[in-house]
Protein backbone atom coordinates (compact mmCIF):
# COMPACT_ATOMS: atom_id res chain seq x y z
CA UNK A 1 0.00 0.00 0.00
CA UNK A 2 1.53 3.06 -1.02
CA UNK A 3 2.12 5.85 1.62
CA UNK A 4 -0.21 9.02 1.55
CA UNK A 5 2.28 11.24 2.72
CA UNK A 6 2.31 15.33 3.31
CA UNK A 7 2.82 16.48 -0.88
CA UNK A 8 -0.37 14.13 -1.36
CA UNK A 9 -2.60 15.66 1.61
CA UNK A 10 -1.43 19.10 -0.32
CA UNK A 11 -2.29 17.50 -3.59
CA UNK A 12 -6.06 15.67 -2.55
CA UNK A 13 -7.05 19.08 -0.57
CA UNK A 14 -9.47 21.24 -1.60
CA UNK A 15 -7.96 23.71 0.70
CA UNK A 16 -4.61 23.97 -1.11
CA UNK A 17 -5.97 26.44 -4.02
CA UNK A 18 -7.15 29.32 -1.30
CA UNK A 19 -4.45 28.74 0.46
CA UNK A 20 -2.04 29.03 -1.89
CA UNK A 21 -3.89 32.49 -3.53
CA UNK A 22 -4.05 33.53 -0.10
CA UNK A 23 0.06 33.32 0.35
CA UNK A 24 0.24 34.75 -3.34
CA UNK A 25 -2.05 37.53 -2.30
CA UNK A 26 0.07 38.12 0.98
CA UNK A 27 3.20 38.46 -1.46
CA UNK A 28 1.85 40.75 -3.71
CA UNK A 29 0.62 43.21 -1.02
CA UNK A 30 3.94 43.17 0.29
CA UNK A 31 5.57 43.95 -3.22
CA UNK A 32 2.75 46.83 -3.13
CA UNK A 33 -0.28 45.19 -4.25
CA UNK A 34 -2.18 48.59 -5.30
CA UNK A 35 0.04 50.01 -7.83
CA UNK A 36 -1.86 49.43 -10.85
CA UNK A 37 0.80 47.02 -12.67
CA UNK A 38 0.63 45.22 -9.75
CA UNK A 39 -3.06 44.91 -9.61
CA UNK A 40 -3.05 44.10 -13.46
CA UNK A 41 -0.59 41.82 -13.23
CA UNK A 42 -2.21 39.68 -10.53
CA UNK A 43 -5.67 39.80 -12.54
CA UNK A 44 -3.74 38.29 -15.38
CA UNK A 45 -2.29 35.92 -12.73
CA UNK A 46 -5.67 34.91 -11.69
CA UNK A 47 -7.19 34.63 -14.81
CA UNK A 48 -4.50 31.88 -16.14
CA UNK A 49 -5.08 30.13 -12.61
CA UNK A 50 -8.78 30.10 -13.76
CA UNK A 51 -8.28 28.86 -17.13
CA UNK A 52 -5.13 25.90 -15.89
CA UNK A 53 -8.15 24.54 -13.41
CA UNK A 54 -10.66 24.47 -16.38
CA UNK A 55 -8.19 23.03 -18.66
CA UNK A 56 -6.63 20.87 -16.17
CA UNK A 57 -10.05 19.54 -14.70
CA UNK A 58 -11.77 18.80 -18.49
CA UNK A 59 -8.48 16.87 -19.90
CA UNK A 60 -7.53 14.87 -16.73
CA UNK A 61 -3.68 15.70 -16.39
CA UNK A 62 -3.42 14.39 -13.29
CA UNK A 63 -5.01 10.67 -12.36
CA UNK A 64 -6.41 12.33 -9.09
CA UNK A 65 -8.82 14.48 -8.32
CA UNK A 66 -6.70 17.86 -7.60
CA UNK A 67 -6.66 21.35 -8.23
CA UNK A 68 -2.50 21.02 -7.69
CA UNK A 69 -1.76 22.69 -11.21
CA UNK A 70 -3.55 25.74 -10.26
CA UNK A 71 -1.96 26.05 -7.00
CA UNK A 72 1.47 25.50 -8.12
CA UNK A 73 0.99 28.29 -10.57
CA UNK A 74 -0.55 30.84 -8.08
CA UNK A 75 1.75 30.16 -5.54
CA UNK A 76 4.92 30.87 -7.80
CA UNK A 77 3.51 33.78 -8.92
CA UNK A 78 3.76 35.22 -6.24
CA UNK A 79 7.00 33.92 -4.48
CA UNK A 80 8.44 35.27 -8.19
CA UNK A 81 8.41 38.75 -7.75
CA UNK A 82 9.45 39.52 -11.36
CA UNK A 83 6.30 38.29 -12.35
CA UNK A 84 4.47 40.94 -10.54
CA UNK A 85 3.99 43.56 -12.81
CA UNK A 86 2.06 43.42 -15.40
CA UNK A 87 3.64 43.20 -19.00
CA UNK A 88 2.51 41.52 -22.35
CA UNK A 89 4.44 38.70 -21.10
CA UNK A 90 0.75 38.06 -19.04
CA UNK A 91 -1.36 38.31 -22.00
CA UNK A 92 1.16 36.39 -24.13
CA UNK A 93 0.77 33.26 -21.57
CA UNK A 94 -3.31 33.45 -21.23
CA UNK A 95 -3.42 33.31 -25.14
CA UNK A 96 -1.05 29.98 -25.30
CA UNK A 97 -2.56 28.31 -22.47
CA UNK A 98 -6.03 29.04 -24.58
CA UNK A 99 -4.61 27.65 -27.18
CA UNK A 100 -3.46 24.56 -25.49
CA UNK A 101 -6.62 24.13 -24.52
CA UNK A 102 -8.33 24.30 -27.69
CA UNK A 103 -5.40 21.99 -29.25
CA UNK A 104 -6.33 19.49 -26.39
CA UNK A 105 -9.61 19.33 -27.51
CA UNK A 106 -8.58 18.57 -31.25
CA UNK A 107 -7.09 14.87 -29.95
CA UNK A 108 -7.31 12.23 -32.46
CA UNK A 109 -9.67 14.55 -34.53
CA UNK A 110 -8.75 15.39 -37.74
CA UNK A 111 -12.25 17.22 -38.36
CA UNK A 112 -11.35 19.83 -35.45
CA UNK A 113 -11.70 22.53 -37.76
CA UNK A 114 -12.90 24.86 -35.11
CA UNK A 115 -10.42 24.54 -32.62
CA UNK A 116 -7.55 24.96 -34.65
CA UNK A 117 -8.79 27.65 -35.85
CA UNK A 118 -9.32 29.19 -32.85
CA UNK A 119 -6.17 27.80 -31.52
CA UNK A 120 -4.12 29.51 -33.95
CA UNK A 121 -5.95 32.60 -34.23
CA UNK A 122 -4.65 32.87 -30.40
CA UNK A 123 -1.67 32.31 -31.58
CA UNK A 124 -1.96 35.10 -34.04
CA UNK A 125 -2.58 37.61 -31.76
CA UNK A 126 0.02 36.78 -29.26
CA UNK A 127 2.23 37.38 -32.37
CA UNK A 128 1.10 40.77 -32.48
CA UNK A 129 2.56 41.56 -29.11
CA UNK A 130 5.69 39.45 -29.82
CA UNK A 131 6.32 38.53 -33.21
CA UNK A 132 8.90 35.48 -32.34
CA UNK A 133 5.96 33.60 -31.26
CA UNK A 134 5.11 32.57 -34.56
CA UNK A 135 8.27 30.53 -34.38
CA UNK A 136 5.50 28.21 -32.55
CA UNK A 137 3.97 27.78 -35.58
CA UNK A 138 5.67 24.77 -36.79
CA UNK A 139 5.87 23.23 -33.57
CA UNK A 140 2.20 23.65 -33.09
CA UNK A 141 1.66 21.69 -36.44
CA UNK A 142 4.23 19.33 -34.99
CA UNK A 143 2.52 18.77 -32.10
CA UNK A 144 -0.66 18.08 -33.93
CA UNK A 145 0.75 15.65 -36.17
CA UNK A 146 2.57 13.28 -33.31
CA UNK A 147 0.51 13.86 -30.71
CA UNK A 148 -2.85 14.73 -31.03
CA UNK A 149 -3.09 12.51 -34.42
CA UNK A 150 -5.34 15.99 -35.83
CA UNK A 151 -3.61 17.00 -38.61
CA UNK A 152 -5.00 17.17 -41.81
CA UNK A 153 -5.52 19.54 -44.60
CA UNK A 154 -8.94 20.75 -43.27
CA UNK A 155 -7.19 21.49 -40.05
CA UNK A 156 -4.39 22.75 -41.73
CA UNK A 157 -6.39 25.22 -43.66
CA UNK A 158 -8.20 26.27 -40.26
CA UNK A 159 -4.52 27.24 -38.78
CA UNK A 160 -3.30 29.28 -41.24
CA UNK A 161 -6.65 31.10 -41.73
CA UNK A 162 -7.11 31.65 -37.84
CA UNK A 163 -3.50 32.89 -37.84
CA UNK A 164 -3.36 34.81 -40.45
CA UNK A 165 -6.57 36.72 -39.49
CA UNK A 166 -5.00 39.42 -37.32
CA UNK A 167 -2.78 40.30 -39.79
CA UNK A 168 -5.84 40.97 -42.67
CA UNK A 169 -6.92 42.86 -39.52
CA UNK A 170 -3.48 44.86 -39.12
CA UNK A 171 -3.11 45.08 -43.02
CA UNK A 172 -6.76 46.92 -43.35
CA UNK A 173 -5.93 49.11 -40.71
CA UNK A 174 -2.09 50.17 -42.51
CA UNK A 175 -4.05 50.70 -45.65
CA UNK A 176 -6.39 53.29 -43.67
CA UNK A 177 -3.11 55.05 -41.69
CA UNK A 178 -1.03 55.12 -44.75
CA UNK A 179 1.50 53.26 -43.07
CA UNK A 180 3.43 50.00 -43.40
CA UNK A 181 3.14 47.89 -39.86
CA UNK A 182 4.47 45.16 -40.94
CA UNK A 183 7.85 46.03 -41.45
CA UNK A 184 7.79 46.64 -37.83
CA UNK A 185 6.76 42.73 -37.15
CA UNK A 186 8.72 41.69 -39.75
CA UNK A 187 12.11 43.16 -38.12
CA UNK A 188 11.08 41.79 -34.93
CA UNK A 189 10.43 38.72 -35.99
CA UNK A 190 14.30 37.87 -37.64
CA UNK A 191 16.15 40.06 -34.96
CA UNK A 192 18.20 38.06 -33.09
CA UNK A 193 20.68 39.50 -30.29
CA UNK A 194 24.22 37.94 -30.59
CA UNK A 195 24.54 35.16 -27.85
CA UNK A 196 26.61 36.50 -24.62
CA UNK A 197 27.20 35.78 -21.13
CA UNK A 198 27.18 39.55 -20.72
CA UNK A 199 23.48 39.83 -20.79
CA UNK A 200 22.74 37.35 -18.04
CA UNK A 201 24.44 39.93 -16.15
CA UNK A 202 21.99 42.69 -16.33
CA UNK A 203 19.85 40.07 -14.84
CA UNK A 204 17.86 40.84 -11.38
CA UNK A 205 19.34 38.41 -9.02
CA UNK A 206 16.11 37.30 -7.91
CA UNK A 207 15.13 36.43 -11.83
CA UNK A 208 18.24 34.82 -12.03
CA UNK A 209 17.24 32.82 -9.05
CA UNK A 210 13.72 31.52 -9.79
CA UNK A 211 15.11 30.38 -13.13
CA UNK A 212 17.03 28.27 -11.41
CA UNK A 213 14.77 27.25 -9.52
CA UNK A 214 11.95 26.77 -11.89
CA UNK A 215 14.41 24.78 -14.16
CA UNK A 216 15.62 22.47 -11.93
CA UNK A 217 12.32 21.26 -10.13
CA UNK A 218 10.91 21.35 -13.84
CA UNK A 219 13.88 19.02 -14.99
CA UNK A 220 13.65 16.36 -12.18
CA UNK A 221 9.30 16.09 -12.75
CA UNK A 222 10.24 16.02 -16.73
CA UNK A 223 12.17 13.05 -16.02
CA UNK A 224 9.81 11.41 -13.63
CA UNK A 225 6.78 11.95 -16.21
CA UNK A 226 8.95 10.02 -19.21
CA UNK A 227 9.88 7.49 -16.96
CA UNK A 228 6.01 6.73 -15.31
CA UNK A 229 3.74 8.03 -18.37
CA UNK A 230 3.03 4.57 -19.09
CA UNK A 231 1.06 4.94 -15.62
CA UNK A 232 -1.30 7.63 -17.72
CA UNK A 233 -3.70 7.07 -20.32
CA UNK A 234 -2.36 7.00 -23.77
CA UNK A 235 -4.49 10.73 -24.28
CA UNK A 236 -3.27 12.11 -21.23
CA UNK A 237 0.52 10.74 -21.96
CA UNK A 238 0.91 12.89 -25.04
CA UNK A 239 -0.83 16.21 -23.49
CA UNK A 240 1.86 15.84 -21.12
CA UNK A 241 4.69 14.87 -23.80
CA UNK A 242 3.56 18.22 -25.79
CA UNK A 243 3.63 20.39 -22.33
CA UNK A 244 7.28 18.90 -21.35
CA UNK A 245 8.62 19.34 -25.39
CA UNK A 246 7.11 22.85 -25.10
CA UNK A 247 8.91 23.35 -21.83
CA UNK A 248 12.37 22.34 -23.38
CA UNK A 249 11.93 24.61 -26.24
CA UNK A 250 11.14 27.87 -24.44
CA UNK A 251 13.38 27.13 -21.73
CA UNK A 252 15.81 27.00 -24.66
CA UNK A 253 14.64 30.10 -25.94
CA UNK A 254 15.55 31.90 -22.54
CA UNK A 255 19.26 30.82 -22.53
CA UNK A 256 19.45 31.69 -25.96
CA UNK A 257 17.91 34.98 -26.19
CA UNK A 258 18.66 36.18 -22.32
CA UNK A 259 17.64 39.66 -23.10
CA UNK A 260 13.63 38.08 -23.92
CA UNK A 261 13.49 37.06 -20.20
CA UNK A 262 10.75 39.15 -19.13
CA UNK A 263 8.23 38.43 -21.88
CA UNK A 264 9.65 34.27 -22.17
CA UNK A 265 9.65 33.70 -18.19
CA UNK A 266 5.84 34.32 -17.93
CA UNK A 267 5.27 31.67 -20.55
CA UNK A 268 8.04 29.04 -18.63
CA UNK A 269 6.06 29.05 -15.51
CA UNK A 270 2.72 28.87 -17.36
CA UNK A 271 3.93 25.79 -19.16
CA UNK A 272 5.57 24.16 -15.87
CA UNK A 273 2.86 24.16 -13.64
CA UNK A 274 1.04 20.92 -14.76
CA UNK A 275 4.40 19.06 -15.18
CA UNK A 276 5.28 20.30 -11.17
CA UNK A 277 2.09 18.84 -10.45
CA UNK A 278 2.01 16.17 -11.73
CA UNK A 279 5.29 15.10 -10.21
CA UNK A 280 4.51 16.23 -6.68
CA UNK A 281 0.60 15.09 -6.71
CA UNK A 282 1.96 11.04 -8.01
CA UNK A 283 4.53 10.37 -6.62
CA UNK A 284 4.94 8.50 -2.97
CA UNK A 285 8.20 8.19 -1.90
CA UNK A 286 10.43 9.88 0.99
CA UNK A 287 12.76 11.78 -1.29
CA UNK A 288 9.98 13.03 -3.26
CA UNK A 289 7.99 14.29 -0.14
CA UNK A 290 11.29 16.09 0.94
CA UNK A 291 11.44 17.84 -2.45
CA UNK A 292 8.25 18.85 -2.35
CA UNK A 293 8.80 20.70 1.24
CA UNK A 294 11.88 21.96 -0.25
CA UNK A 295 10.12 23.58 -3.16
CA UNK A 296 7.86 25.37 -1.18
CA UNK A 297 10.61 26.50 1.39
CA UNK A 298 12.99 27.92 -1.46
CA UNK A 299 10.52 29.54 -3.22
CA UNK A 300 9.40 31.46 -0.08
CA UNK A 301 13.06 32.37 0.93
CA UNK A 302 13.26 33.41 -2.67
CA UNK A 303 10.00 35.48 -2.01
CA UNK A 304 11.90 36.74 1.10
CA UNK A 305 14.78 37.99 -0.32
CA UNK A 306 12.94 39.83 -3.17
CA UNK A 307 10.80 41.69 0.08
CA UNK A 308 14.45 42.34 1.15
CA UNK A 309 15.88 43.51 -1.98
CA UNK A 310 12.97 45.60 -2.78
């Protein structure tokens, strides 16, 4: 019989989500909760909390009943004080989690016309607050190919119309101003800055901190998902594989492009949450329990020290 030990009271508690908003609340008020970035930013914080438990409780991520995801996202919100203020970083990560969702629901349909549509149109007008994100594009298609099995040219068709339909949107509007926007998106889009060790200098320690952080916890429940998804239902498996690939590829994106931090960091510990859960709300053992009280007690210190340094 396998031990029910502290992480999976946390986990199995309906009493971990408002107590986790509550600490996450607590944090922000100490950062100075009613400056209006602040207040935006924990709106935006709220509303991808809202969407993860929607998203989270209609696909099944975790075997158990659990609202662990959410929690694990509100509470490092807060302890991460960089994520505080508001910035399109926020708007950036509601619009890919929607569009996760609506991917999610395109599983092993190749007649999901709809939600690619709508998927990608998300996707489309994240790219109009940061243009790289249509890098996604081909890993989104990816994605649907190998793991939701929902690729096909109907679908196809759906993507590139739902993306392309801020841009007819954009284009009508630089034919009324006279004006040429998307050489703007365009430069944006292929600008690269040269890759230095310099510019993880201008980092805020504390940023430089909960990357750490997030990376490392996020590494050791990547490895535990490969090595137990056979535990998971074959739909559920490659929701998770596409999270975890996701994961690898924008944490890439951070070490590569340092200077991209605060609009890619957002989008890291949107993607991480369900993978964190998922590791901490399954698994049994002694070690695991200890890393789960050590999560929560280095993330607060971090909090701490950003309340200091601030």
């Amino acid at each position: 019989m396998k031990a029910v030990r502290f992480q999976n009271r946390v986990a199995m508690s309906s009493a971990t989500l408002p107590i986790a908003t509550v600490i996450s609340v607590l944090l922000w008020c100490a950062h100075g909760f009613f400056e209006m970035k602040l207040l935006y930013g924990a709106l935006s914080c709220g509303l991808i909390t809202y969407l993860w438990t929607e998203i989270n409780n209609t696909n099944s991520l975790i075997r158990i009943r659990s609202f662990l995801t959410s929690s694990v996202y509100v509470f490092l919100c807060g302890c991460l004080f960089g994520l505080h203020s508001f910035s399109e970083g926020h708007v950036i990560s509601a619009l890919v989690l929607l569009s996760y969702g609506l991917l999610f629901k395109s599983y092993s349909s190749a007649g999901s016309v709809l939600n690619f549509f709508h998927a990608f149109l998300c996707l489309g007008l994240a790219s109009l607050l940061f243009p790289k994100v249509l890098l996604f594009v081909p890993i989104y298609l990816w994605y649907a190919f190998v793991y939701l099995r929902s690729l096909s040219l109907r679908t196809f068709s759906a993507a590139i119309v739902g993306l392309l339909l801020p841009y007819w949107l954009v284009g009508c509007y630089s034919l009324y101003k006279g004006e040429n926007l998307f050489i703007g998106y365009v430069d944006e889009l292929i600008t690269f800055h040269p890759i230095s060790i310099a510019v993880y200098a201008d980092w805020i320690l504390t940023d430089l901190l909960g990357f750490i952080l997030v990376s490392v916890f996020s590494i050791i429940s990547g490895i535990h998902c490969l090595r137990s998804g056979f535990n998971d239902k074959v739909r559920t498996r490659m929701l998770l594989y596409l999270l975890l690939t996701q994961e690898f590829i924008i944490g890439l994106f951070v070490l590569l492009q340092p200077n991209l931090l605060n609009v890619l960091f957002p989008i890291l510990v949107m993607n991480t949450s369900p993978i964190l859960a998922h590791f901490f709300a399954l698994t049994h053992h002694k070690v695991t329990n200890v890393l789960f009280v050590l999560f929560v007690m280095l993330f607060i210190a971090l909090a701490i020290l950003s309340i200091w340094m601030s």
